[in-house]
Structures are given as structure tokens and as C-alpha cells.
PDB file of N, CA and C in Angstrom:
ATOM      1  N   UNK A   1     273.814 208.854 158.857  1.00  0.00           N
ATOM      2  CA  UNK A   1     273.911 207.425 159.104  1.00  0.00           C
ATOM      3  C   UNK A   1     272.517 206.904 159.458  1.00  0.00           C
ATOM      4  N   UNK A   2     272.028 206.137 158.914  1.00  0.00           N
ATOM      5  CA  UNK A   2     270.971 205.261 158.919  1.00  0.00           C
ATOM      6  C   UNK A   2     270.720 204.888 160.386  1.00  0.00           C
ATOM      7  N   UNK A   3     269.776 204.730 160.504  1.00  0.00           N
ATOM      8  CA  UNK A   3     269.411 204.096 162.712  1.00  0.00           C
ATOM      9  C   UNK A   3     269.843 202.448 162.793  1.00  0.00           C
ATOM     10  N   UNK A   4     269.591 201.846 161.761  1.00  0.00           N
ATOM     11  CA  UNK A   4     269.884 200.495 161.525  1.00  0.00           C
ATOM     12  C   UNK A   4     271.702 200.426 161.666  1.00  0.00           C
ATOM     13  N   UNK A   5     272.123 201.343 160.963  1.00  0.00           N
ATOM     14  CA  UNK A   5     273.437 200.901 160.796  1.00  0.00           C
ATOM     15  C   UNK A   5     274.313 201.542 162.275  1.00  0.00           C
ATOM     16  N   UNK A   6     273.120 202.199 163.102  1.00  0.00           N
ATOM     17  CA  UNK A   6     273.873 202.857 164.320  1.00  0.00           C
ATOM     18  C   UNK A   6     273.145 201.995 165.656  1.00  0.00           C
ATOM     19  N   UNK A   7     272.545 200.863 165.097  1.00  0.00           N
ATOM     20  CA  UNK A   7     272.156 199.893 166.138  1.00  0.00           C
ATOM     21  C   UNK A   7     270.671 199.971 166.386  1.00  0.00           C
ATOM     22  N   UNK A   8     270.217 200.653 165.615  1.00  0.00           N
ATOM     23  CA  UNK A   8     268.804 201.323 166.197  1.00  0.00           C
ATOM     24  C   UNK A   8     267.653 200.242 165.244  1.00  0.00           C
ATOM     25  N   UNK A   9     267.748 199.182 164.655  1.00  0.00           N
ATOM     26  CA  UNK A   9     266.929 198.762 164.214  1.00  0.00           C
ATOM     27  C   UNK A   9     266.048 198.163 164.341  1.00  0.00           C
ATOM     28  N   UNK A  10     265.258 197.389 163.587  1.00  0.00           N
ATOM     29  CA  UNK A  10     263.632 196.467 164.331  1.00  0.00           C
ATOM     30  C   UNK A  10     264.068 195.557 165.628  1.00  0.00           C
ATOM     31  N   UNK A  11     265.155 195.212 165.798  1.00  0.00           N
ATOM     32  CA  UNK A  11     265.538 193.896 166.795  1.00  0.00           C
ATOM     33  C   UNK A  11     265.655 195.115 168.136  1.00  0.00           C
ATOM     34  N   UNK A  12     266.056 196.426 168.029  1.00  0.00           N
ATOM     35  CA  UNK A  12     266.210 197.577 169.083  1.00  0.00           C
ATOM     36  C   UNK A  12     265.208 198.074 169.551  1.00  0.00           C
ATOM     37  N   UNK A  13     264.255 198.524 168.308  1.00  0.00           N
ATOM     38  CA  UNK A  13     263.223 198.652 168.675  1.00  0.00           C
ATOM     39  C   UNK A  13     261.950 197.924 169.440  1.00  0.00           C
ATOM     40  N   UNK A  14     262.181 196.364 169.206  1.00  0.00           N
ATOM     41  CA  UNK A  14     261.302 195.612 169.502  1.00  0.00           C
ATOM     42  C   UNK A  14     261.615 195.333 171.075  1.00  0.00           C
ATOM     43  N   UNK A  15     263.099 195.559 171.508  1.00  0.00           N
ATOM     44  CA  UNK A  15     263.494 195.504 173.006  1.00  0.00           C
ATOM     45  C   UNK A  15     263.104 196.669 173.845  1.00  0.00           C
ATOM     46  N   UNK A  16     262.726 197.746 172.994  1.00  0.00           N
ATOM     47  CA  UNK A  16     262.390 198.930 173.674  1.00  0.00           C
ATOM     48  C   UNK A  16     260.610 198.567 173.854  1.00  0.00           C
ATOM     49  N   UNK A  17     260.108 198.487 173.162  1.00  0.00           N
ATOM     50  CA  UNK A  17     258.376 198.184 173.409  1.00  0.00           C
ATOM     51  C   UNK A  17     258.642 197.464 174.596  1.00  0.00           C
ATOM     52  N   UNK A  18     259.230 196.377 174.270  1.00  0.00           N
ATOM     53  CA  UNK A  18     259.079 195.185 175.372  1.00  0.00           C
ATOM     54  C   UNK A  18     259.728 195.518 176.936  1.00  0.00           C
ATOM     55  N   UNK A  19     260.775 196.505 176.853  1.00  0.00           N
ATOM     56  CA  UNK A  19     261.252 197.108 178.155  1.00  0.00           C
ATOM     57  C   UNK A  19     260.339 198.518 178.749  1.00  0.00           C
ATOM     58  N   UNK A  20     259.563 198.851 177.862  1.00  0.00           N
ATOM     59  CA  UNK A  20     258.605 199.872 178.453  1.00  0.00           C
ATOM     60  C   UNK A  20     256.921 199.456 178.467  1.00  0.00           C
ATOM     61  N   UNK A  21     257.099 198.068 177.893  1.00  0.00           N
ATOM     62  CA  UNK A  21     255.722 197.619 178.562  1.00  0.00           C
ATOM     63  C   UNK A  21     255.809 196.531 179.557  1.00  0.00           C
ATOM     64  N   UNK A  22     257.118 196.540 180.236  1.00  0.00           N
ATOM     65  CA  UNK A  22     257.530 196.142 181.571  1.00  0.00           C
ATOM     66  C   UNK A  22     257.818 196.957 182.367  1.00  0.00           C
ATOM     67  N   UNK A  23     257.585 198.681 182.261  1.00  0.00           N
ATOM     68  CA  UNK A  23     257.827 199.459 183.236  1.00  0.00           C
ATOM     69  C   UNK A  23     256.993 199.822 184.100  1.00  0.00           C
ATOM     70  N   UNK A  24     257.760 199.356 185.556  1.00  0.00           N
ATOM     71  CA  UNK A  24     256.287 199.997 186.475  1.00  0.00           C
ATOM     72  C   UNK A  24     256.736 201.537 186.839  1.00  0.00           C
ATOM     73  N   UNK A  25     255.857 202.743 186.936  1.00  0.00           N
ATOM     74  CA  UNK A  25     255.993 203.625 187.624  1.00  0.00           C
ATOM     75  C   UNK A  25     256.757 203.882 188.617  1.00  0.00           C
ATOM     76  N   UNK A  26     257.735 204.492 188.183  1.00  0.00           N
ATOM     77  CA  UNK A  26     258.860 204.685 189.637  1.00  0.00           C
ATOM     78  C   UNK A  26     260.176 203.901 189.488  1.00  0.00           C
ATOM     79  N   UNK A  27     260.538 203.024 188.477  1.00  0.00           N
ATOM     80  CA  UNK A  27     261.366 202.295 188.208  1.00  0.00           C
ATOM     81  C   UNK A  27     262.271 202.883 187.958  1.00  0.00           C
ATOM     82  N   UNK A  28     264.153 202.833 188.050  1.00  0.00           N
ATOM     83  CA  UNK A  28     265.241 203.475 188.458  1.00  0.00           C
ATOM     84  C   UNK A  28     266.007 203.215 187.537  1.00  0.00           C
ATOM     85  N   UNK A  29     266.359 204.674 186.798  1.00  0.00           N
ATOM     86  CA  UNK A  29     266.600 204.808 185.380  1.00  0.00           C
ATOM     87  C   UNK A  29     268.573 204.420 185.390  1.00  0.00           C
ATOM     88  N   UNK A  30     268.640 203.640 184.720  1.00  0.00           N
ATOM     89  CA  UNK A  30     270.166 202.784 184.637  1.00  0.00           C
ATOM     90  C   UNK A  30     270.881 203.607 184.754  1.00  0.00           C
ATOM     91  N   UNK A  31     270.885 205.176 184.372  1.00  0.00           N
ATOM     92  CA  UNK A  31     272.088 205.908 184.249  1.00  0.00           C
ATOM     93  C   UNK A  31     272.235 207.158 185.592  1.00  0.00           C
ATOM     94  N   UNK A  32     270.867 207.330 185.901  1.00  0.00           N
ATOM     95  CA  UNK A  32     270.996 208.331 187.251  1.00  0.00           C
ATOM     96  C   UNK A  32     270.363 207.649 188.504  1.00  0.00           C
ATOM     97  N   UNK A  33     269.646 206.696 188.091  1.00  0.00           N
ATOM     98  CA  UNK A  33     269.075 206.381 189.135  1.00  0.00           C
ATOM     99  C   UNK A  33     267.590 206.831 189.896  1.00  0.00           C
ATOM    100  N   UNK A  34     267.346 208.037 189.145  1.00  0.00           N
ATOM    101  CA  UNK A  34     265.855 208.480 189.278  1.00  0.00           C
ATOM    102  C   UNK A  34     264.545 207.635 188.755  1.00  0.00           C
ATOM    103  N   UNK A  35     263.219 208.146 189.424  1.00  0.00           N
ATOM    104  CA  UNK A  35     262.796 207.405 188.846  1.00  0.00           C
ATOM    105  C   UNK A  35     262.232 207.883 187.516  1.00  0.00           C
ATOM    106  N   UNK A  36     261.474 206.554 187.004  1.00  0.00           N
ATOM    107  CA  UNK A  36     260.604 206.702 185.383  1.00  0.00           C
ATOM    108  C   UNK A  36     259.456 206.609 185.731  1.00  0.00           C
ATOM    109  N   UNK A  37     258.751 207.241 184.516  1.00  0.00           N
ATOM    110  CA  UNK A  37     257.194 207.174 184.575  1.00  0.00           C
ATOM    111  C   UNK A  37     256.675 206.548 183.182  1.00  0.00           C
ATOM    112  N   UNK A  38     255.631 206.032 183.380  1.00  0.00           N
ATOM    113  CA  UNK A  38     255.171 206.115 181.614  1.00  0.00           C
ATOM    114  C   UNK A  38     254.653 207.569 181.087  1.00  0.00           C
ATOM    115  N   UNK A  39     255.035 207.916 179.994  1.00  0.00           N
ATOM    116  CA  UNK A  39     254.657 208.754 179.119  1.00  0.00           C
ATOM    117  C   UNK A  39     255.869 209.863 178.991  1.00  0.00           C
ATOM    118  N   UNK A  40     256.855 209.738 180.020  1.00  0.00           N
ATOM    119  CA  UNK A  40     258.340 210.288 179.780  1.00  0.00           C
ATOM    120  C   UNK A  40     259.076 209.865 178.522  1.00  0.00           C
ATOM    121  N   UNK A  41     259.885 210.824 178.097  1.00  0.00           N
ATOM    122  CA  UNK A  41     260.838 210.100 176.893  1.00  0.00           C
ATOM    123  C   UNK A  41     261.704 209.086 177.553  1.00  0.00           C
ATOM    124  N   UNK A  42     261.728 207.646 177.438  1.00  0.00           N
ATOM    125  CA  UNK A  42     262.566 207.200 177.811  1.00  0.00           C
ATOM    126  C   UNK A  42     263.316 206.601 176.706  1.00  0.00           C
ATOM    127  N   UNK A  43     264.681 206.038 176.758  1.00  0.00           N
ATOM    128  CA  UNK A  43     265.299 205.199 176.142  1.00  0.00           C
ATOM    129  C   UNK A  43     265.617 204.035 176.016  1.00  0.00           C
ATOM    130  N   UNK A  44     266.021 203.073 175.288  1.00  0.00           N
ATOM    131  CA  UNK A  44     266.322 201.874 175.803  1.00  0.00           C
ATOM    132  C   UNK A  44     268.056 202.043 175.936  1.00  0.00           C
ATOM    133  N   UNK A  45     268.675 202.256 176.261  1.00  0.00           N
ATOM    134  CA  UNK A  45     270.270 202.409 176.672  1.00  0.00           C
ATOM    135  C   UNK A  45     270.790 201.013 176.666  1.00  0.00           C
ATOM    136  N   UNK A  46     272.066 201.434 175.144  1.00  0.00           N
ATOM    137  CA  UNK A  46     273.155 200.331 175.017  1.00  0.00           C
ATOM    138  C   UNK A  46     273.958 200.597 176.218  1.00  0.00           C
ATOM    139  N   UNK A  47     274.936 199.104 176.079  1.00  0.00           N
ATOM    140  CA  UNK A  47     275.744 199.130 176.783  1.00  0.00           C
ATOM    141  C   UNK A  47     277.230 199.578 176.987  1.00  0.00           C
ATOM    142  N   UNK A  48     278.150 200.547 177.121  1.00  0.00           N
ATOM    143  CA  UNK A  48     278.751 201.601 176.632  1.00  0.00           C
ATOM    144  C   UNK A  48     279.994 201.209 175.951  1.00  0.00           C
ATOM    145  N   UNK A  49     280.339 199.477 176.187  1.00  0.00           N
ATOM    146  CA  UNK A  49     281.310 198.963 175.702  1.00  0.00           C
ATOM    147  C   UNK A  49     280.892 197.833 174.583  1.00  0.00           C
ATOM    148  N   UNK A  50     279.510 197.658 174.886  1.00  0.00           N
ATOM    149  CA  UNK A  50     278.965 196.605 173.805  1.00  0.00           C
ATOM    150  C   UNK A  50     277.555 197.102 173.315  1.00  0.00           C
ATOM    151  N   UNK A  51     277.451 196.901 172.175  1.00  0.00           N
ATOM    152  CA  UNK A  51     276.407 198.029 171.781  1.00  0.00           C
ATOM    153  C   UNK A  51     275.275 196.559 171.360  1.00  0.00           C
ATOM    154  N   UNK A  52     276.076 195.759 171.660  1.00  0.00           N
ATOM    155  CA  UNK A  52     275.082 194.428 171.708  1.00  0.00           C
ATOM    156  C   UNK A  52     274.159 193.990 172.978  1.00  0.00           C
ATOM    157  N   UNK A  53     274.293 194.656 173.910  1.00  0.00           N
ATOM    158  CA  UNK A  53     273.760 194.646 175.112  1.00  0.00           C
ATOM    159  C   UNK A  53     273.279 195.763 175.562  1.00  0.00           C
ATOM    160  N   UNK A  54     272.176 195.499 176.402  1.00  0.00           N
ATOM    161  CA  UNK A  54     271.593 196.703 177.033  1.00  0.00           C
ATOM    162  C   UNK A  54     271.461 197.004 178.573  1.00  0.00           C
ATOM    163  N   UNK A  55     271.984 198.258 178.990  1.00  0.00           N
ATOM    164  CA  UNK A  55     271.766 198.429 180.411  1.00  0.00           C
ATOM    165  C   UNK A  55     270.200 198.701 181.094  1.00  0.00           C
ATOM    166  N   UNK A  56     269.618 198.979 179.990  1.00  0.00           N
ATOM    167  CA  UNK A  56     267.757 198.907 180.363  1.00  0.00           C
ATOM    168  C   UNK A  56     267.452 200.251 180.545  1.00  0.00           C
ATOM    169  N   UNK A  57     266.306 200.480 180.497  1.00  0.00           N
ATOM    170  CA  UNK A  57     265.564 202.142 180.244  1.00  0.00           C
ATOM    171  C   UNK A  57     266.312 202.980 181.150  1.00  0.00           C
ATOM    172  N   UNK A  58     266.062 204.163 180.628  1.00  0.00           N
ATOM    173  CA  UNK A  58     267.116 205.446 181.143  1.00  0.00           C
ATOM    174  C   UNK A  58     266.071 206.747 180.397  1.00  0.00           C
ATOM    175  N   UNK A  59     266.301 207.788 181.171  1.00  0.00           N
ATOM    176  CA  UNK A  59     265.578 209.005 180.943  1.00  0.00           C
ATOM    177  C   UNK A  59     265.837 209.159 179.560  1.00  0.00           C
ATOM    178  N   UNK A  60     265.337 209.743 178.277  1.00  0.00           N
ATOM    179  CA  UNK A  60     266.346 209.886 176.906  1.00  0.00           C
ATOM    180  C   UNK A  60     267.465 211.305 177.711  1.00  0.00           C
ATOM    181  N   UNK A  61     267.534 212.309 178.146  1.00  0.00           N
ATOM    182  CA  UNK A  61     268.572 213.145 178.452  1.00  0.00           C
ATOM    183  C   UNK A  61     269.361 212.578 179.298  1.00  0.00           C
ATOM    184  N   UNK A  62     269.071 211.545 180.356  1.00  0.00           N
ATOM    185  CA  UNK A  62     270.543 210.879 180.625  1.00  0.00           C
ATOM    186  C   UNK A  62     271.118 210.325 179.660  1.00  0.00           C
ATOM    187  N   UNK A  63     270.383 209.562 179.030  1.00  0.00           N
ATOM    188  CA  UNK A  63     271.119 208.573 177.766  1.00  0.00           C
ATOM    189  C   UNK A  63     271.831 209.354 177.173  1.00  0.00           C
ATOM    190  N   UNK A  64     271.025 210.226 175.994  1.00  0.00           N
ATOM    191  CA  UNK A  64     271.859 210.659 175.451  1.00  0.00           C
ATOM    192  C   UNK A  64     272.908 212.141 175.754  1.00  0.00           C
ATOM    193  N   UNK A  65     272.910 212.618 176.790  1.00  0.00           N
ATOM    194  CA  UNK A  65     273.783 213.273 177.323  1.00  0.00           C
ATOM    195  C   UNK A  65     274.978 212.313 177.931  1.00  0.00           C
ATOM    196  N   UNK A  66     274.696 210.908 178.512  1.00  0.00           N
ATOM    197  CA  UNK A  66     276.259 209.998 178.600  1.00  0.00           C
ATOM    198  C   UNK A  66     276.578 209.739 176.931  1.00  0.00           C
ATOM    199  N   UNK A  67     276.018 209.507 176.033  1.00  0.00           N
ATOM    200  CA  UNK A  67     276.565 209.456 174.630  1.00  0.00           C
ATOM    201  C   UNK A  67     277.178 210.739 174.212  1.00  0.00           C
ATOM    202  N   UNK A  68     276.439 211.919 174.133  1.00  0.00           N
ATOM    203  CA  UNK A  68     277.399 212.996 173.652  1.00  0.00           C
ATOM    204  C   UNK A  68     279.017 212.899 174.512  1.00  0.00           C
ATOM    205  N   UNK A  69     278.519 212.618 175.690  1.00  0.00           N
ATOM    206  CA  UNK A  69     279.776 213.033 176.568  1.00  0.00           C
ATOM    207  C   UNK A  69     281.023 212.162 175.600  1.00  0.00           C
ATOM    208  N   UNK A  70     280.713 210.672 176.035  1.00  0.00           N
ATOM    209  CA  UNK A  70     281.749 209.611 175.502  1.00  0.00           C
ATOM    210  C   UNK A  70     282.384 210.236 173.863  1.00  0.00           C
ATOM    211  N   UNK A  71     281.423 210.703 173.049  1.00  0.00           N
ATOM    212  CA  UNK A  71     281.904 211.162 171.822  1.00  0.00           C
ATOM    213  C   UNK A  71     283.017 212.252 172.035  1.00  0.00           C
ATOM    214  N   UNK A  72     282.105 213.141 172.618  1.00  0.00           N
ATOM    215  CA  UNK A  72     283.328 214.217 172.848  1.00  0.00           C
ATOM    216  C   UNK A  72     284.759 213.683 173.513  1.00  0.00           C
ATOM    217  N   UNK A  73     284.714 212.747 174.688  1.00  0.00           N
ATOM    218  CA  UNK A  73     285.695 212.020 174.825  1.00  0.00           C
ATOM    219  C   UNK A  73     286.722 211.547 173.591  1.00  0.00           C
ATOM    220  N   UNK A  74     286.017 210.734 173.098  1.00  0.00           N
ATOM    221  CA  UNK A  74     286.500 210.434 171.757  1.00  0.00           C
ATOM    222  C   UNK A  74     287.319 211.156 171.299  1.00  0.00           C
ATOM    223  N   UNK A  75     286.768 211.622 170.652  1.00  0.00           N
ATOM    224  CA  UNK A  75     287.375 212.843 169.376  1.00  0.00           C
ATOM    225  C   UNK A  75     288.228 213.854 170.307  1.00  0.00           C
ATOM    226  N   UNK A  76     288.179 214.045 171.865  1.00  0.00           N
ATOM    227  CA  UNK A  76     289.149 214.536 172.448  1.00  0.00           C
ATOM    228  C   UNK A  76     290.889 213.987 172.411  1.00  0.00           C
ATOM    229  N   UNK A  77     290.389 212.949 172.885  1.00  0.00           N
ATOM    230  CA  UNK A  77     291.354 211.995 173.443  1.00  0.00           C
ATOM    231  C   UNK A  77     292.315 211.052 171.741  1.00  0.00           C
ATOM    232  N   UNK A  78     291.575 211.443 170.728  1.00  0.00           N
ATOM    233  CA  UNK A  78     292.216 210.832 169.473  1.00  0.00           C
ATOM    234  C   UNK A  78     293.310 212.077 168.681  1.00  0.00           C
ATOM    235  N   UNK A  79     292.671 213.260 169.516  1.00  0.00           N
ATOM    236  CA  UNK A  79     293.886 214.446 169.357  1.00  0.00           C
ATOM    237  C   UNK A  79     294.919 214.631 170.052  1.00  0.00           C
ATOM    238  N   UNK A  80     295.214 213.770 171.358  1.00  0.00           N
ATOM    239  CA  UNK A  80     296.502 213.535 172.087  1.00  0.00           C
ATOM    240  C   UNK A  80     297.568 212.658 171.652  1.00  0.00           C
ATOM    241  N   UNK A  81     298.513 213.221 171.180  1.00  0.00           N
ATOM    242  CA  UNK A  81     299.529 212.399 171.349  1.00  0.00           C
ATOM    243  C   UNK A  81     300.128 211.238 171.970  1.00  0.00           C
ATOM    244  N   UNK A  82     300.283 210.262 171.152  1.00  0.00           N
ATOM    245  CA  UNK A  82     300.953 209.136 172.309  1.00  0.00           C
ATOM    246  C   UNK A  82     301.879 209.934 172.959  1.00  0.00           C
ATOM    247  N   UNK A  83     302.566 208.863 174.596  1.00  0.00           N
ATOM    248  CA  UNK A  83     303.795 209.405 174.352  1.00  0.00           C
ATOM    249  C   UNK A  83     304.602 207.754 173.754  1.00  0.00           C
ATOM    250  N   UNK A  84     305.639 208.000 173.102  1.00  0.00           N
ATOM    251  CA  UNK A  84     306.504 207.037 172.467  1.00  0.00           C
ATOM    252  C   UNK A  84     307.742 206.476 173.148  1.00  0.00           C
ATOM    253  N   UNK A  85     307.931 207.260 173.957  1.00  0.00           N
ATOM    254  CA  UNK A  85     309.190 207.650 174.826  1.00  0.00           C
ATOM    255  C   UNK A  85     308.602 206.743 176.544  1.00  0.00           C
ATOM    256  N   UNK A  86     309.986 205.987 176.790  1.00  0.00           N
ATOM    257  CA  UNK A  86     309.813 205.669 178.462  1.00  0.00           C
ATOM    258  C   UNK A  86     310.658 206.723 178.965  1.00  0.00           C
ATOM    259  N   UNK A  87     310.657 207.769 179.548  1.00  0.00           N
ATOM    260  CA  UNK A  87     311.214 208.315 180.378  1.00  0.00           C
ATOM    261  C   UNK A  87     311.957 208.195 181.599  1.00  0.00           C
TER     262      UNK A  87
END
């Protein structure tokens, strides 16, 4: 899948420059709360219900370790059975 078609395109990218050339040293990464530095991988982190919004820089291994997680969620939780039945 293309980065564009997974949200990742020039309008994503251009929020990420612009959110890491607003980062000061020490600033508190959206998903753990630690801090950031410049020259760390950081991310720009969607928002987990709207991929149109952003929760603002995050370590890239928090980020994308809360994304693997939610997937695996996913694809967990689409192998359970309703139940159909009121008991």
C-alpha cells in the first residue's frame, strides 16, 4: 500500500517538518510521556480514531508499537463471534 493511500502523504509530511521544527528538547512524547530530543526518530502520530487528526510527536517505537498493537487487536477481535443470543 502506497504511504499516500495510508495517510502518509505531502499534507503529513509537511505537518511533521513543521511539528519537529517546533520541538524544544525535552518535549513530552503524546504516547508515553517521555521526553524528545532532536535527532531521535520521532513521529508525527495520527489520531487513533481519526486519522485526520493528530495527537503530535511521539517516539517512532511508541507510535508504532500502539499501531501494531491496535492491528493485532483488530484482526483479533474480527475472529470472535458475535453473540446473537440475549440470554
Amino acid at each position: 500500500m502506497r504511504t499516500v493511500a495510508r495517510g502518509y502523504g505531502g499534507a503529513h509530511q509537511r505537518a511533521r517538518r513543521r511539528a519537529l521544527a517546533n520541538l524544544h528538547d525535552g518535549d513530552a512524547c503524546c504516547r508515553c510521556g517521555g521526553p524528545m530530543f532532536r535527532g531521535q526518530p520521532l513521529d508525527l502520530d495520527h489520531d487513533d480514531n481519526d486519522r485526520n487528526t493528530y495527537n503530535g510527536l511521539a517516539h517512532t517505537t511508541c507510535n508504532r508499537s500502539a499501531g501494531a498493537l491496535r492491528g493485532a487487536m483488530l484482526r483479533y477481535t474480527a475472529h470472535i463471534p458475535r453473540q446473537t443470543r440475549v440470554w
